[in-house]
C-alpha atoms as a PDB file:
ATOM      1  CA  UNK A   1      15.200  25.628  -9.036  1.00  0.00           C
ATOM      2  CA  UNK A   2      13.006  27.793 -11.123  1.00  0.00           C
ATOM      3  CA  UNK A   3      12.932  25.212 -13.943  1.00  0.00           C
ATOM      4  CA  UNK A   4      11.697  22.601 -11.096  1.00  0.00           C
ATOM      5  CA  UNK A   5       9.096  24.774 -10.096  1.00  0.00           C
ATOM      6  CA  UNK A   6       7.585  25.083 -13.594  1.00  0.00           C
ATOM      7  CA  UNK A   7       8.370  21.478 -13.455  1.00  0.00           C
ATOM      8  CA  UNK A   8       5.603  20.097 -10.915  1.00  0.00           C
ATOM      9  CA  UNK A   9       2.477  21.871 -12.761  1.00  0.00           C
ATOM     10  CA  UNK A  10       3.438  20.038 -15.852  1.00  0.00           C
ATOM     11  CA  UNK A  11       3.897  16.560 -14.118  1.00  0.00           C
ATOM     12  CA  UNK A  12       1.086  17.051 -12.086  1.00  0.00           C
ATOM     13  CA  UNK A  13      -1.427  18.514 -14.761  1.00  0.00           C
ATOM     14  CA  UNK A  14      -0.191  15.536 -17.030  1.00  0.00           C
ATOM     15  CA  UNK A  15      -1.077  12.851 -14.202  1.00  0.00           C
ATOM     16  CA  UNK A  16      -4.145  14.613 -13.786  1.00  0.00           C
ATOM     17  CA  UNK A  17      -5.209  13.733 -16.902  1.00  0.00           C
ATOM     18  CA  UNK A  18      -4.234  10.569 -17.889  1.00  0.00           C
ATOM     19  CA  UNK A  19      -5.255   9.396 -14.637  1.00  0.00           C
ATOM     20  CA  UNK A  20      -8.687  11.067 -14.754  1.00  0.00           C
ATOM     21  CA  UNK A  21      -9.698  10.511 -11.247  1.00  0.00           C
ATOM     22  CA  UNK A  22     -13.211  11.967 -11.884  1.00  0.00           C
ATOM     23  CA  UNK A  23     -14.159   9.704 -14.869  1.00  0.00           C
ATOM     24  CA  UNK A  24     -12.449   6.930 -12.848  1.00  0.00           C
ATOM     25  CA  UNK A  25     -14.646   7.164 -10.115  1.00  0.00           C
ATOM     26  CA  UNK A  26     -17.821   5.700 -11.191  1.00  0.00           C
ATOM     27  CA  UNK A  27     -15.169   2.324 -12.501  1.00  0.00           C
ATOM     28  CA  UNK A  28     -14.338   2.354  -8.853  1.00  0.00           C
ATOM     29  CA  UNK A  29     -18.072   3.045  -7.364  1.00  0.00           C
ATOM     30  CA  UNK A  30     -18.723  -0.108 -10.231  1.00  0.00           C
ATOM     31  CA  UNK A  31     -16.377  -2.509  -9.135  1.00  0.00           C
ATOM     32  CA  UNK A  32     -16.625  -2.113  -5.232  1.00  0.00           C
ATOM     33  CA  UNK A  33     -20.435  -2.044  -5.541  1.00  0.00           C
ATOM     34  CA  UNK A  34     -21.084  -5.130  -3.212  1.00  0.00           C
ATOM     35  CA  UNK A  35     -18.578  -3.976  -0.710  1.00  0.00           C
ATOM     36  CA  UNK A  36     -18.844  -1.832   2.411  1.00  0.00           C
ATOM     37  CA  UNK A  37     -17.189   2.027   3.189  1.00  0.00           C
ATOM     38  CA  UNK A  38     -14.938   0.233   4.996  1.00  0.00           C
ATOM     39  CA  UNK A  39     -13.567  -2.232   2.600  1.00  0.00           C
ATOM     40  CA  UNK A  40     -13.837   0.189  -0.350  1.00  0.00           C
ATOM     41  CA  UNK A  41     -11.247   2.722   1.834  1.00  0.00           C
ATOM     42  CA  UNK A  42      -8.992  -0.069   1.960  1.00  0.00           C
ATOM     43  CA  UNK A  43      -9.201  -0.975  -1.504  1.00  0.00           C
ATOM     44  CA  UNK A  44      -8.767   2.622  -2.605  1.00  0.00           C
ATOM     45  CA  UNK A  45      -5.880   3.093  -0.565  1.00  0.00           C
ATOM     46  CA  UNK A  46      -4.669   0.031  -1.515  1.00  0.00           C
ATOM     47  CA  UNK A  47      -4.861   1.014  -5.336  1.00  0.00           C
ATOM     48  CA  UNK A  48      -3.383   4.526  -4.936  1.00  0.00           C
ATOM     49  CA  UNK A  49      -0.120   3.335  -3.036  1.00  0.00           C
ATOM     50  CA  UNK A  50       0.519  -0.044  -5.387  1.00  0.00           C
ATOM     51  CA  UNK A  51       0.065   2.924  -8.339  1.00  0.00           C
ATOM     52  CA  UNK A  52       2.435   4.676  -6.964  1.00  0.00           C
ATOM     53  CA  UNK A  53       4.877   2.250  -6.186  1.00  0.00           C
ATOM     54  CA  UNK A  54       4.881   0.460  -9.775  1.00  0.00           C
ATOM     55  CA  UNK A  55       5.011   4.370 -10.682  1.00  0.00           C
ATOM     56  CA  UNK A  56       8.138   4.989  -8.116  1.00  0.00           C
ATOM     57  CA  UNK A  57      10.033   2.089  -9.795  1.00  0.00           C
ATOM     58  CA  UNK A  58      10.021   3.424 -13.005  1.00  0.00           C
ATOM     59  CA  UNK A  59      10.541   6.599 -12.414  1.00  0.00           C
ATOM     60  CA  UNK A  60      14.075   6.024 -10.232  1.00  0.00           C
ATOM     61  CA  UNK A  61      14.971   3.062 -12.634  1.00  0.00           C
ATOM     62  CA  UNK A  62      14.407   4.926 -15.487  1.00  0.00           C
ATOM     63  CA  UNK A  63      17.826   5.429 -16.773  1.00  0.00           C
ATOM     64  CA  UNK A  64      19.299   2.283 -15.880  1.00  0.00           C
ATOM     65  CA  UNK A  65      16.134   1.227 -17.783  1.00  0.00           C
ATOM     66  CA  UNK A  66      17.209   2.946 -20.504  1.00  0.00           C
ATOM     67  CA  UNK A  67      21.335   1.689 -20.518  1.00  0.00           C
ATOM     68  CA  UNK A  68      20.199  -1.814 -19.778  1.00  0.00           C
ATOM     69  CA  UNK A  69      17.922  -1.907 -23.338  1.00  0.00           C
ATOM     70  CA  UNK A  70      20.071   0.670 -25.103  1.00  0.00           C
ATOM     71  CA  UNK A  71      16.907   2.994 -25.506  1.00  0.00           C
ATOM     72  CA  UNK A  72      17.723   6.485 -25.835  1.00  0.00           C
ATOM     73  CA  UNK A  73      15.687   9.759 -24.068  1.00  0.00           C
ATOM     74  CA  UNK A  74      14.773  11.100 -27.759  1.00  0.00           C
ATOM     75  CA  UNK A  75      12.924   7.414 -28.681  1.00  0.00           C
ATOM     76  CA  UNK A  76      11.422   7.152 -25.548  1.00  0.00           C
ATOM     77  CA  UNK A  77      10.016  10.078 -25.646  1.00  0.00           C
ATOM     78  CA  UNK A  78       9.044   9.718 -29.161  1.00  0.00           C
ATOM     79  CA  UNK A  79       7.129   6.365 -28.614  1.00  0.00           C
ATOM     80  CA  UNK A  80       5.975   7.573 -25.462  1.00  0.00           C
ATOM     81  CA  UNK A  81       4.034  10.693 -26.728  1.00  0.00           C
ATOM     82  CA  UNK A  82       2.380   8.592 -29.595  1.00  0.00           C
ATOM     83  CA  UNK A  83       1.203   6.618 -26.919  1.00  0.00           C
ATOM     84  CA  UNK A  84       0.030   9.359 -24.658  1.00  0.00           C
ATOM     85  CA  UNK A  85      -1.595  11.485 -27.380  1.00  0.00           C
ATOM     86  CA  UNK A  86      -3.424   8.063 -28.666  1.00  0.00           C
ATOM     87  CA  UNK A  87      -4.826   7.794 -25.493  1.00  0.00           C
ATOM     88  CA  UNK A  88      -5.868  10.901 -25.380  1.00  0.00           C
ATOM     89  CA  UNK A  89      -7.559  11.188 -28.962  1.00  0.00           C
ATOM     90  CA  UNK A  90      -9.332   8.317 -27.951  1.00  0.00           C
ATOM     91  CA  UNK A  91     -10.810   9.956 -24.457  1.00  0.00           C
ATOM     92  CA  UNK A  92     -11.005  12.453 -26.847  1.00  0.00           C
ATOM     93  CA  UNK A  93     -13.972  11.104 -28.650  1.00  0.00           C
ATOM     94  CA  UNK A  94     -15.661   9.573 -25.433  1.00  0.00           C
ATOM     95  CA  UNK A  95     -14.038   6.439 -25.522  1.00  0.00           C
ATOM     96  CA  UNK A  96     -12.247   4.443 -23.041  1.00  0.00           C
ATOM     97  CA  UNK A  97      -8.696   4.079 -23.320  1.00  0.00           C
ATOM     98  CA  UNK A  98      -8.249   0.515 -23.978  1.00  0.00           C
ATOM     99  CA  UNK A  99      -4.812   0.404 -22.100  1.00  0.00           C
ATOM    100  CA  UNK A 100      -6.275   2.014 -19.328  1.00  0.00           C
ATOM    101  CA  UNK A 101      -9.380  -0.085 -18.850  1.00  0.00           C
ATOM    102  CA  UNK A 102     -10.516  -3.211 -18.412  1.00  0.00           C
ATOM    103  CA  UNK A 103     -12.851  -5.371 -21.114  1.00  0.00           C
ATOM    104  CA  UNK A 104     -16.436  -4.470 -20.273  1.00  0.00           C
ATOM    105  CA  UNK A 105     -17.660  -7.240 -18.081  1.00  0.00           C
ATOM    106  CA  UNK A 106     -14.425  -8.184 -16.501  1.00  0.00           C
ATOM    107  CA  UNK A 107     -13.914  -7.870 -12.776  1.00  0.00           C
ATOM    108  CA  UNK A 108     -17.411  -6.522 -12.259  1.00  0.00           C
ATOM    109  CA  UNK A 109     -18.719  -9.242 -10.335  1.00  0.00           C
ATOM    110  CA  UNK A 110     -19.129  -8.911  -6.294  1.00  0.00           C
ATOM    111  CA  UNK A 111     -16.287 -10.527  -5.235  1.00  0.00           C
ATOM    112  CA  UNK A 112     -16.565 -13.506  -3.035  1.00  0.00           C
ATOM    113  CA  UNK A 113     -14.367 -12.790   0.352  1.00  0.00           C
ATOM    114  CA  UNK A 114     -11.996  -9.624   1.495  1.00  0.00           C
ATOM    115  CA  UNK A 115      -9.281 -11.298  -0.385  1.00  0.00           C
ATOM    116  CA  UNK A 116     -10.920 -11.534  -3.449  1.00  0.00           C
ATOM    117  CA  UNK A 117     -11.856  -7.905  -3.077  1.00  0.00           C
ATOM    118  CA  UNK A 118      -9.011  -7.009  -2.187  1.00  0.00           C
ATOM    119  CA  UNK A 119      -7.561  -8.541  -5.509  1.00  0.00           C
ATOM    120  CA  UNK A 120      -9.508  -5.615  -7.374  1.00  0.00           C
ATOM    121  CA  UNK A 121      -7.252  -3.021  -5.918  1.00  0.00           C
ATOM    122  CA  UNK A 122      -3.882  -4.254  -7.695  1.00  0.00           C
ATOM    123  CA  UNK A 123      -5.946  -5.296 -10.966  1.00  0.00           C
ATOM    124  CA  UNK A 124      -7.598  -3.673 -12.815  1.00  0.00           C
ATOM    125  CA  UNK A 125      -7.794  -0.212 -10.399  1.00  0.00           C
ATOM    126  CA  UNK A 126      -4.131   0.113 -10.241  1.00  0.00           C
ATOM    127  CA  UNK A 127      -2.872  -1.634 -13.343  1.00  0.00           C
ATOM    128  CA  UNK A 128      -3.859  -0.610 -15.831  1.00  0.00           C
ATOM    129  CA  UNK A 129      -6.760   1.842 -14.727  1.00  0.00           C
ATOM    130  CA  UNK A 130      -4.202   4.096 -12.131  1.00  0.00           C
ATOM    131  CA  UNK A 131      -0.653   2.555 -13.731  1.00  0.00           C
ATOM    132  CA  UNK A 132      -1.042   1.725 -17.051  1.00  0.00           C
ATOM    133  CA  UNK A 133       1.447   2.444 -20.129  1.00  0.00           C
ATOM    134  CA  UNK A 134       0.888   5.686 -20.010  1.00  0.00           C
ATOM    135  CA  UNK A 135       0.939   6.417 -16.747  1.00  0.00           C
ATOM    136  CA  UNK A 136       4.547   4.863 -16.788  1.00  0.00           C
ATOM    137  CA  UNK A 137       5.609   6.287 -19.977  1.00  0.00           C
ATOM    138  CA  UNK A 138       4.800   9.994 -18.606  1.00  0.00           C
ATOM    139  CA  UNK A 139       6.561   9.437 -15.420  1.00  0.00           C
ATOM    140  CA  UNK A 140       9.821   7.663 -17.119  1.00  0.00           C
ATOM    141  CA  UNK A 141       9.332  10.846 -19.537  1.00  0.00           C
ATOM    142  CA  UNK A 142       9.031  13.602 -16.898  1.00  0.00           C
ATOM    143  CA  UNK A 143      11.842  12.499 -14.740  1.00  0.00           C
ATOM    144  CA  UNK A 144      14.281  11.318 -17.157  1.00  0.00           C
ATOM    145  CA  UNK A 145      16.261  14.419 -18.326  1.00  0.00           C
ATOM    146  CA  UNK A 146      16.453  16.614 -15.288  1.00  0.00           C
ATOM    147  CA  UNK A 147      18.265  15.221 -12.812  1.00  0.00           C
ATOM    148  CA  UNK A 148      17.259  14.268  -9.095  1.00  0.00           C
ATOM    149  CA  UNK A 149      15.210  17.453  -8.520  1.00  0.00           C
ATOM    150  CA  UNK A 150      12.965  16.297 -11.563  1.00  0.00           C
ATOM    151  CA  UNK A 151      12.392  12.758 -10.158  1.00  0.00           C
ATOM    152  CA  UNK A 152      11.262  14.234  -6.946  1.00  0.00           C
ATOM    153  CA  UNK A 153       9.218  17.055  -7.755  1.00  0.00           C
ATOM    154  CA  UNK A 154       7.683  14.065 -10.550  1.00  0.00           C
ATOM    155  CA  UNK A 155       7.166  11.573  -7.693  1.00  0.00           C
ATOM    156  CA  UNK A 156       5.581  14.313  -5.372  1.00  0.00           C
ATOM    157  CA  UNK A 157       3.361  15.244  -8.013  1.00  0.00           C
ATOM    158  CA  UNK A 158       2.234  11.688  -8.637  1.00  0.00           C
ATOM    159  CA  UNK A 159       2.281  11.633  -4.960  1.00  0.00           C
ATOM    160  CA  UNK A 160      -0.276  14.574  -4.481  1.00  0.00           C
ATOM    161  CA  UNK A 161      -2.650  13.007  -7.288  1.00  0.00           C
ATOM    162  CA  UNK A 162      -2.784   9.651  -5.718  1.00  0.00           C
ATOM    163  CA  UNK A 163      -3.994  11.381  -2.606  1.00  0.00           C
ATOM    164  CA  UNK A 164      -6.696  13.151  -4.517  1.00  0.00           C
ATOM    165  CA  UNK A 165      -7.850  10.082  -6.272  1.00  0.00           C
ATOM    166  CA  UNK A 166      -8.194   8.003  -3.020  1.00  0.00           C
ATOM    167  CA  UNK A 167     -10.490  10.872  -2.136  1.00  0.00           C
ATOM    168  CA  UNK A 168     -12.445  10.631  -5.540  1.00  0.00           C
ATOM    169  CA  UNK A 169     -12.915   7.270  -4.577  1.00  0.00           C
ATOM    170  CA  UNK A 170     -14.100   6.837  -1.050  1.00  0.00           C
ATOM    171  CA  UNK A 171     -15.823  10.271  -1.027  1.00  0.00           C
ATOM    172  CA  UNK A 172     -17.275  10.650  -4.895  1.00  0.00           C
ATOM    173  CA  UNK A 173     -20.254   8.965  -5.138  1.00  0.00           C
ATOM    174  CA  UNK A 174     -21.911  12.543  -4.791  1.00  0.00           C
ATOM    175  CA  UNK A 175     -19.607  14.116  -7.308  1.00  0.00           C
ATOM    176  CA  UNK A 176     -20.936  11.112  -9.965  1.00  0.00           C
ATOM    177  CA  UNK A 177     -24.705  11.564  -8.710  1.00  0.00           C
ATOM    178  CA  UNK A 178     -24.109  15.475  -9.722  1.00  0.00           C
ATOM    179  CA  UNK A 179     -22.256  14.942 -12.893  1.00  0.00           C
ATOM    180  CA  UNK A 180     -24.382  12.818 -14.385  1.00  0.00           C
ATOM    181  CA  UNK A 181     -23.782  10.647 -17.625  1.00  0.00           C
ATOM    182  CA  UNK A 182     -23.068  13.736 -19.535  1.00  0.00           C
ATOM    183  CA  UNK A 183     -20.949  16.161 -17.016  1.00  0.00           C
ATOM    184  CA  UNK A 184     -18.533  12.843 -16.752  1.00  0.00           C
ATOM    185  CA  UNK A 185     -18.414  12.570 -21.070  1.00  0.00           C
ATOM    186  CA  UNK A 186     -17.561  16.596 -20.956  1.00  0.00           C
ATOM    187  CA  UNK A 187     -15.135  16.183 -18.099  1.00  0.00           C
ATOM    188  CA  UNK A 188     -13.201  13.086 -20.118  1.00  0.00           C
ATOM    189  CA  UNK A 189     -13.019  14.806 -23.416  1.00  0.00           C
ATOM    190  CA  UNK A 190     -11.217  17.940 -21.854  1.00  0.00           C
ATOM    191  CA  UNK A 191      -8.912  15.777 -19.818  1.00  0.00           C
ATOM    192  CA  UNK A 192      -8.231  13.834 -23.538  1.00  0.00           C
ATOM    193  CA  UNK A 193      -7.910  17.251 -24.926  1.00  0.00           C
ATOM    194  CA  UNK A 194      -5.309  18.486 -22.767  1.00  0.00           C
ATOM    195  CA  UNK A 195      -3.581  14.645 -22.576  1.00  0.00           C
ATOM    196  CA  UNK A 196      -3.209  14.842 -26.568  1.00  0.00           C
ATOM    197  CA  UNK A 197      -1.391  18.019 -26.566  1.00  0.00           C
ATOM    198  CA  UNK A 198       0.988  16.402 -23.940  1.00  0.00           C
ATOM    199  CA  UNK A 199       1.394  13.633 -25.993  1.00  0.00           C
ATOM    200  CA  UNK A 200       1.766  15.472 -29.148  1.00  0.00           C
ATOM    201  CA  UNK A 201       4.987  18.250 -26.907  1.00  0.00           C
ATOM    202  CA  UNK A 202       6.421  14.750 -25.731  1.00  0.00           C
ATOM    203  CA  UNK A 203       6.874  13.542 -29.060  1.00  0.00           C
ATOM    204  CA  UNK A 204       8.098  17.020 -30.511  1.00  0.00           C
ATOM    205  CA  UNK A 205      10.692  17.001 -27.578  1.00  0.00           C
ATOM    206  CA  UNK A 206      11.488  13.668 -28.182  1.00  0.00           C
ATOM    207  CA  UNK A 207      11.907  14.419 -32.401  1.00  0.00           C
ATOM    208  CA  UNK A 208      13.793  17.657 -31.468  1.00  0.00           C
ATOM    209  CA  UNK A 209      16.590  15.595 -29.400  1.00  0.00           C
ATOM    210  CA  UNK A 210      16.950  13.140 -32.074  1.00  0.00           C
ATOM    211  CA  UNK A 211      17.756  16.065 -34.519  1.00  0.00           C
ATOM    212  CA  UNK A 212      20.094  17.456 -32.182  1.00  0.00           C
ATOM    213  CA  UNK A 213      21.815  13.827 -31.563  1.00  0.00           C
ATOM    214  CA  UNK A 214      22.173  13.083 -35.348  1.00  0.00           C
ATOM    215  CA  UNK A 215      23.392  17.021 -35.692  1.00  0.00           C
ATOM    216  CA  UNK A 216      25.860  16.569 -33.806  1.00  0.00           C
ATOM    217  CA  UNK A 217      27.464  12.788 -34.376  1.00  0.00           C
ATOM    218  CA  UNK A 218      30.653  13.170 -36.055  1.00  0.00           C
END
């Protein structure tokens, strides 16, 4: 129990940051520019729950992921933190994650009917801007070696930023007005910061279980 409890800030802080619902906000305030509160609530809420369904899926299929491809924990976890901390050195230095986001240009035209708007929600807000690569690889990460408990306190903290996001989004054009250009640069490179590091312990984890497998194959 204890080790679930120190469990949830981790997943949760790690979410946080990849996901970056304050620097995601103005993408969001962007793409839904032409459309009105009520049809931007429904988008959001339709981005947060397909992110956390494609999020879900990975998370409980992880293992038979894993067994299915022959992919051990330790080289998951290895490729998985290069990823991460990539992604992170690069919102590190004020850039966009290119996994995360979409080409500049793309999708920002007002779209043409509620369908069309609609569309936005599943791509590019929730793949890859919400669930992108690693998004996924930090869930399949965080809820592969500890059991049940881990899945669940991993889904519930995924759970708890998805709510907070849909707020970002229907309710942050303030927060953006007051942030400015350069409050939303600070706010990325700290969340890069912090994603790096978690990046750079996922790989050492997933190094460290290697060793240990190697060490102790007769």
């Amino acid at each position: 129990m204890e080790g679930w409890v120190g469990h949830a800030p981790s997943a949760f802080m790690g979410f946080f940051a990849i996901m970056n619902p304050i620097a995601n906000t103005p993408i969001f305030l962007g793409l839904t520019a032409a459309d009105s509160p009520a049809m931007q609530r429904r988008i959001a809420g339709k981005a947060v729950l397909t992110a956390f369904v494609l999020v879900a899926i990975f998370a409980l299929a992880g293992k038979a992921i894993f067994t299915l491809f022959g992919i051990t924990l330790p080289a998951f976890r290895i490729m998985g933190g290069i990823l991460v901390a990539l992604i992170g050195y690069q919102m590190l230095h004020g850039e966009p994650s290119s996994v995360h986001h979409p080409a500049p240009g793309g999708g920002t035209d007002p779209p043409p009917d509620d369908g069309a708007a609609l569309g936005i929600a599943i791509t590019p807000l929730a793949i890859p801007i919400l669930a992108g690569p690693g998004t996924i690889a930090t869930a399949m990460s965080l809820s592969a070696g500890d059991g049940v408990g881990g899945v669940l306190i991993t889904l519930a903290a995924f759970a708890a930023l998805c709510v907070i996001t849909y707020l970002f989004f229907v309710y942050g054009e303030r927060l953006v007005r007051f942030l400015g250009p350069s409050g939303l640069s600070v706010v990325t490179r700290i969340m890069g910061l912090i994603l790096a590091v978690i990046g750079v312990q996922m790989l050492l984890a997933g190094i460290g279980g290697a060793v240990r497998a190697f060490a102790t194959t007769p």
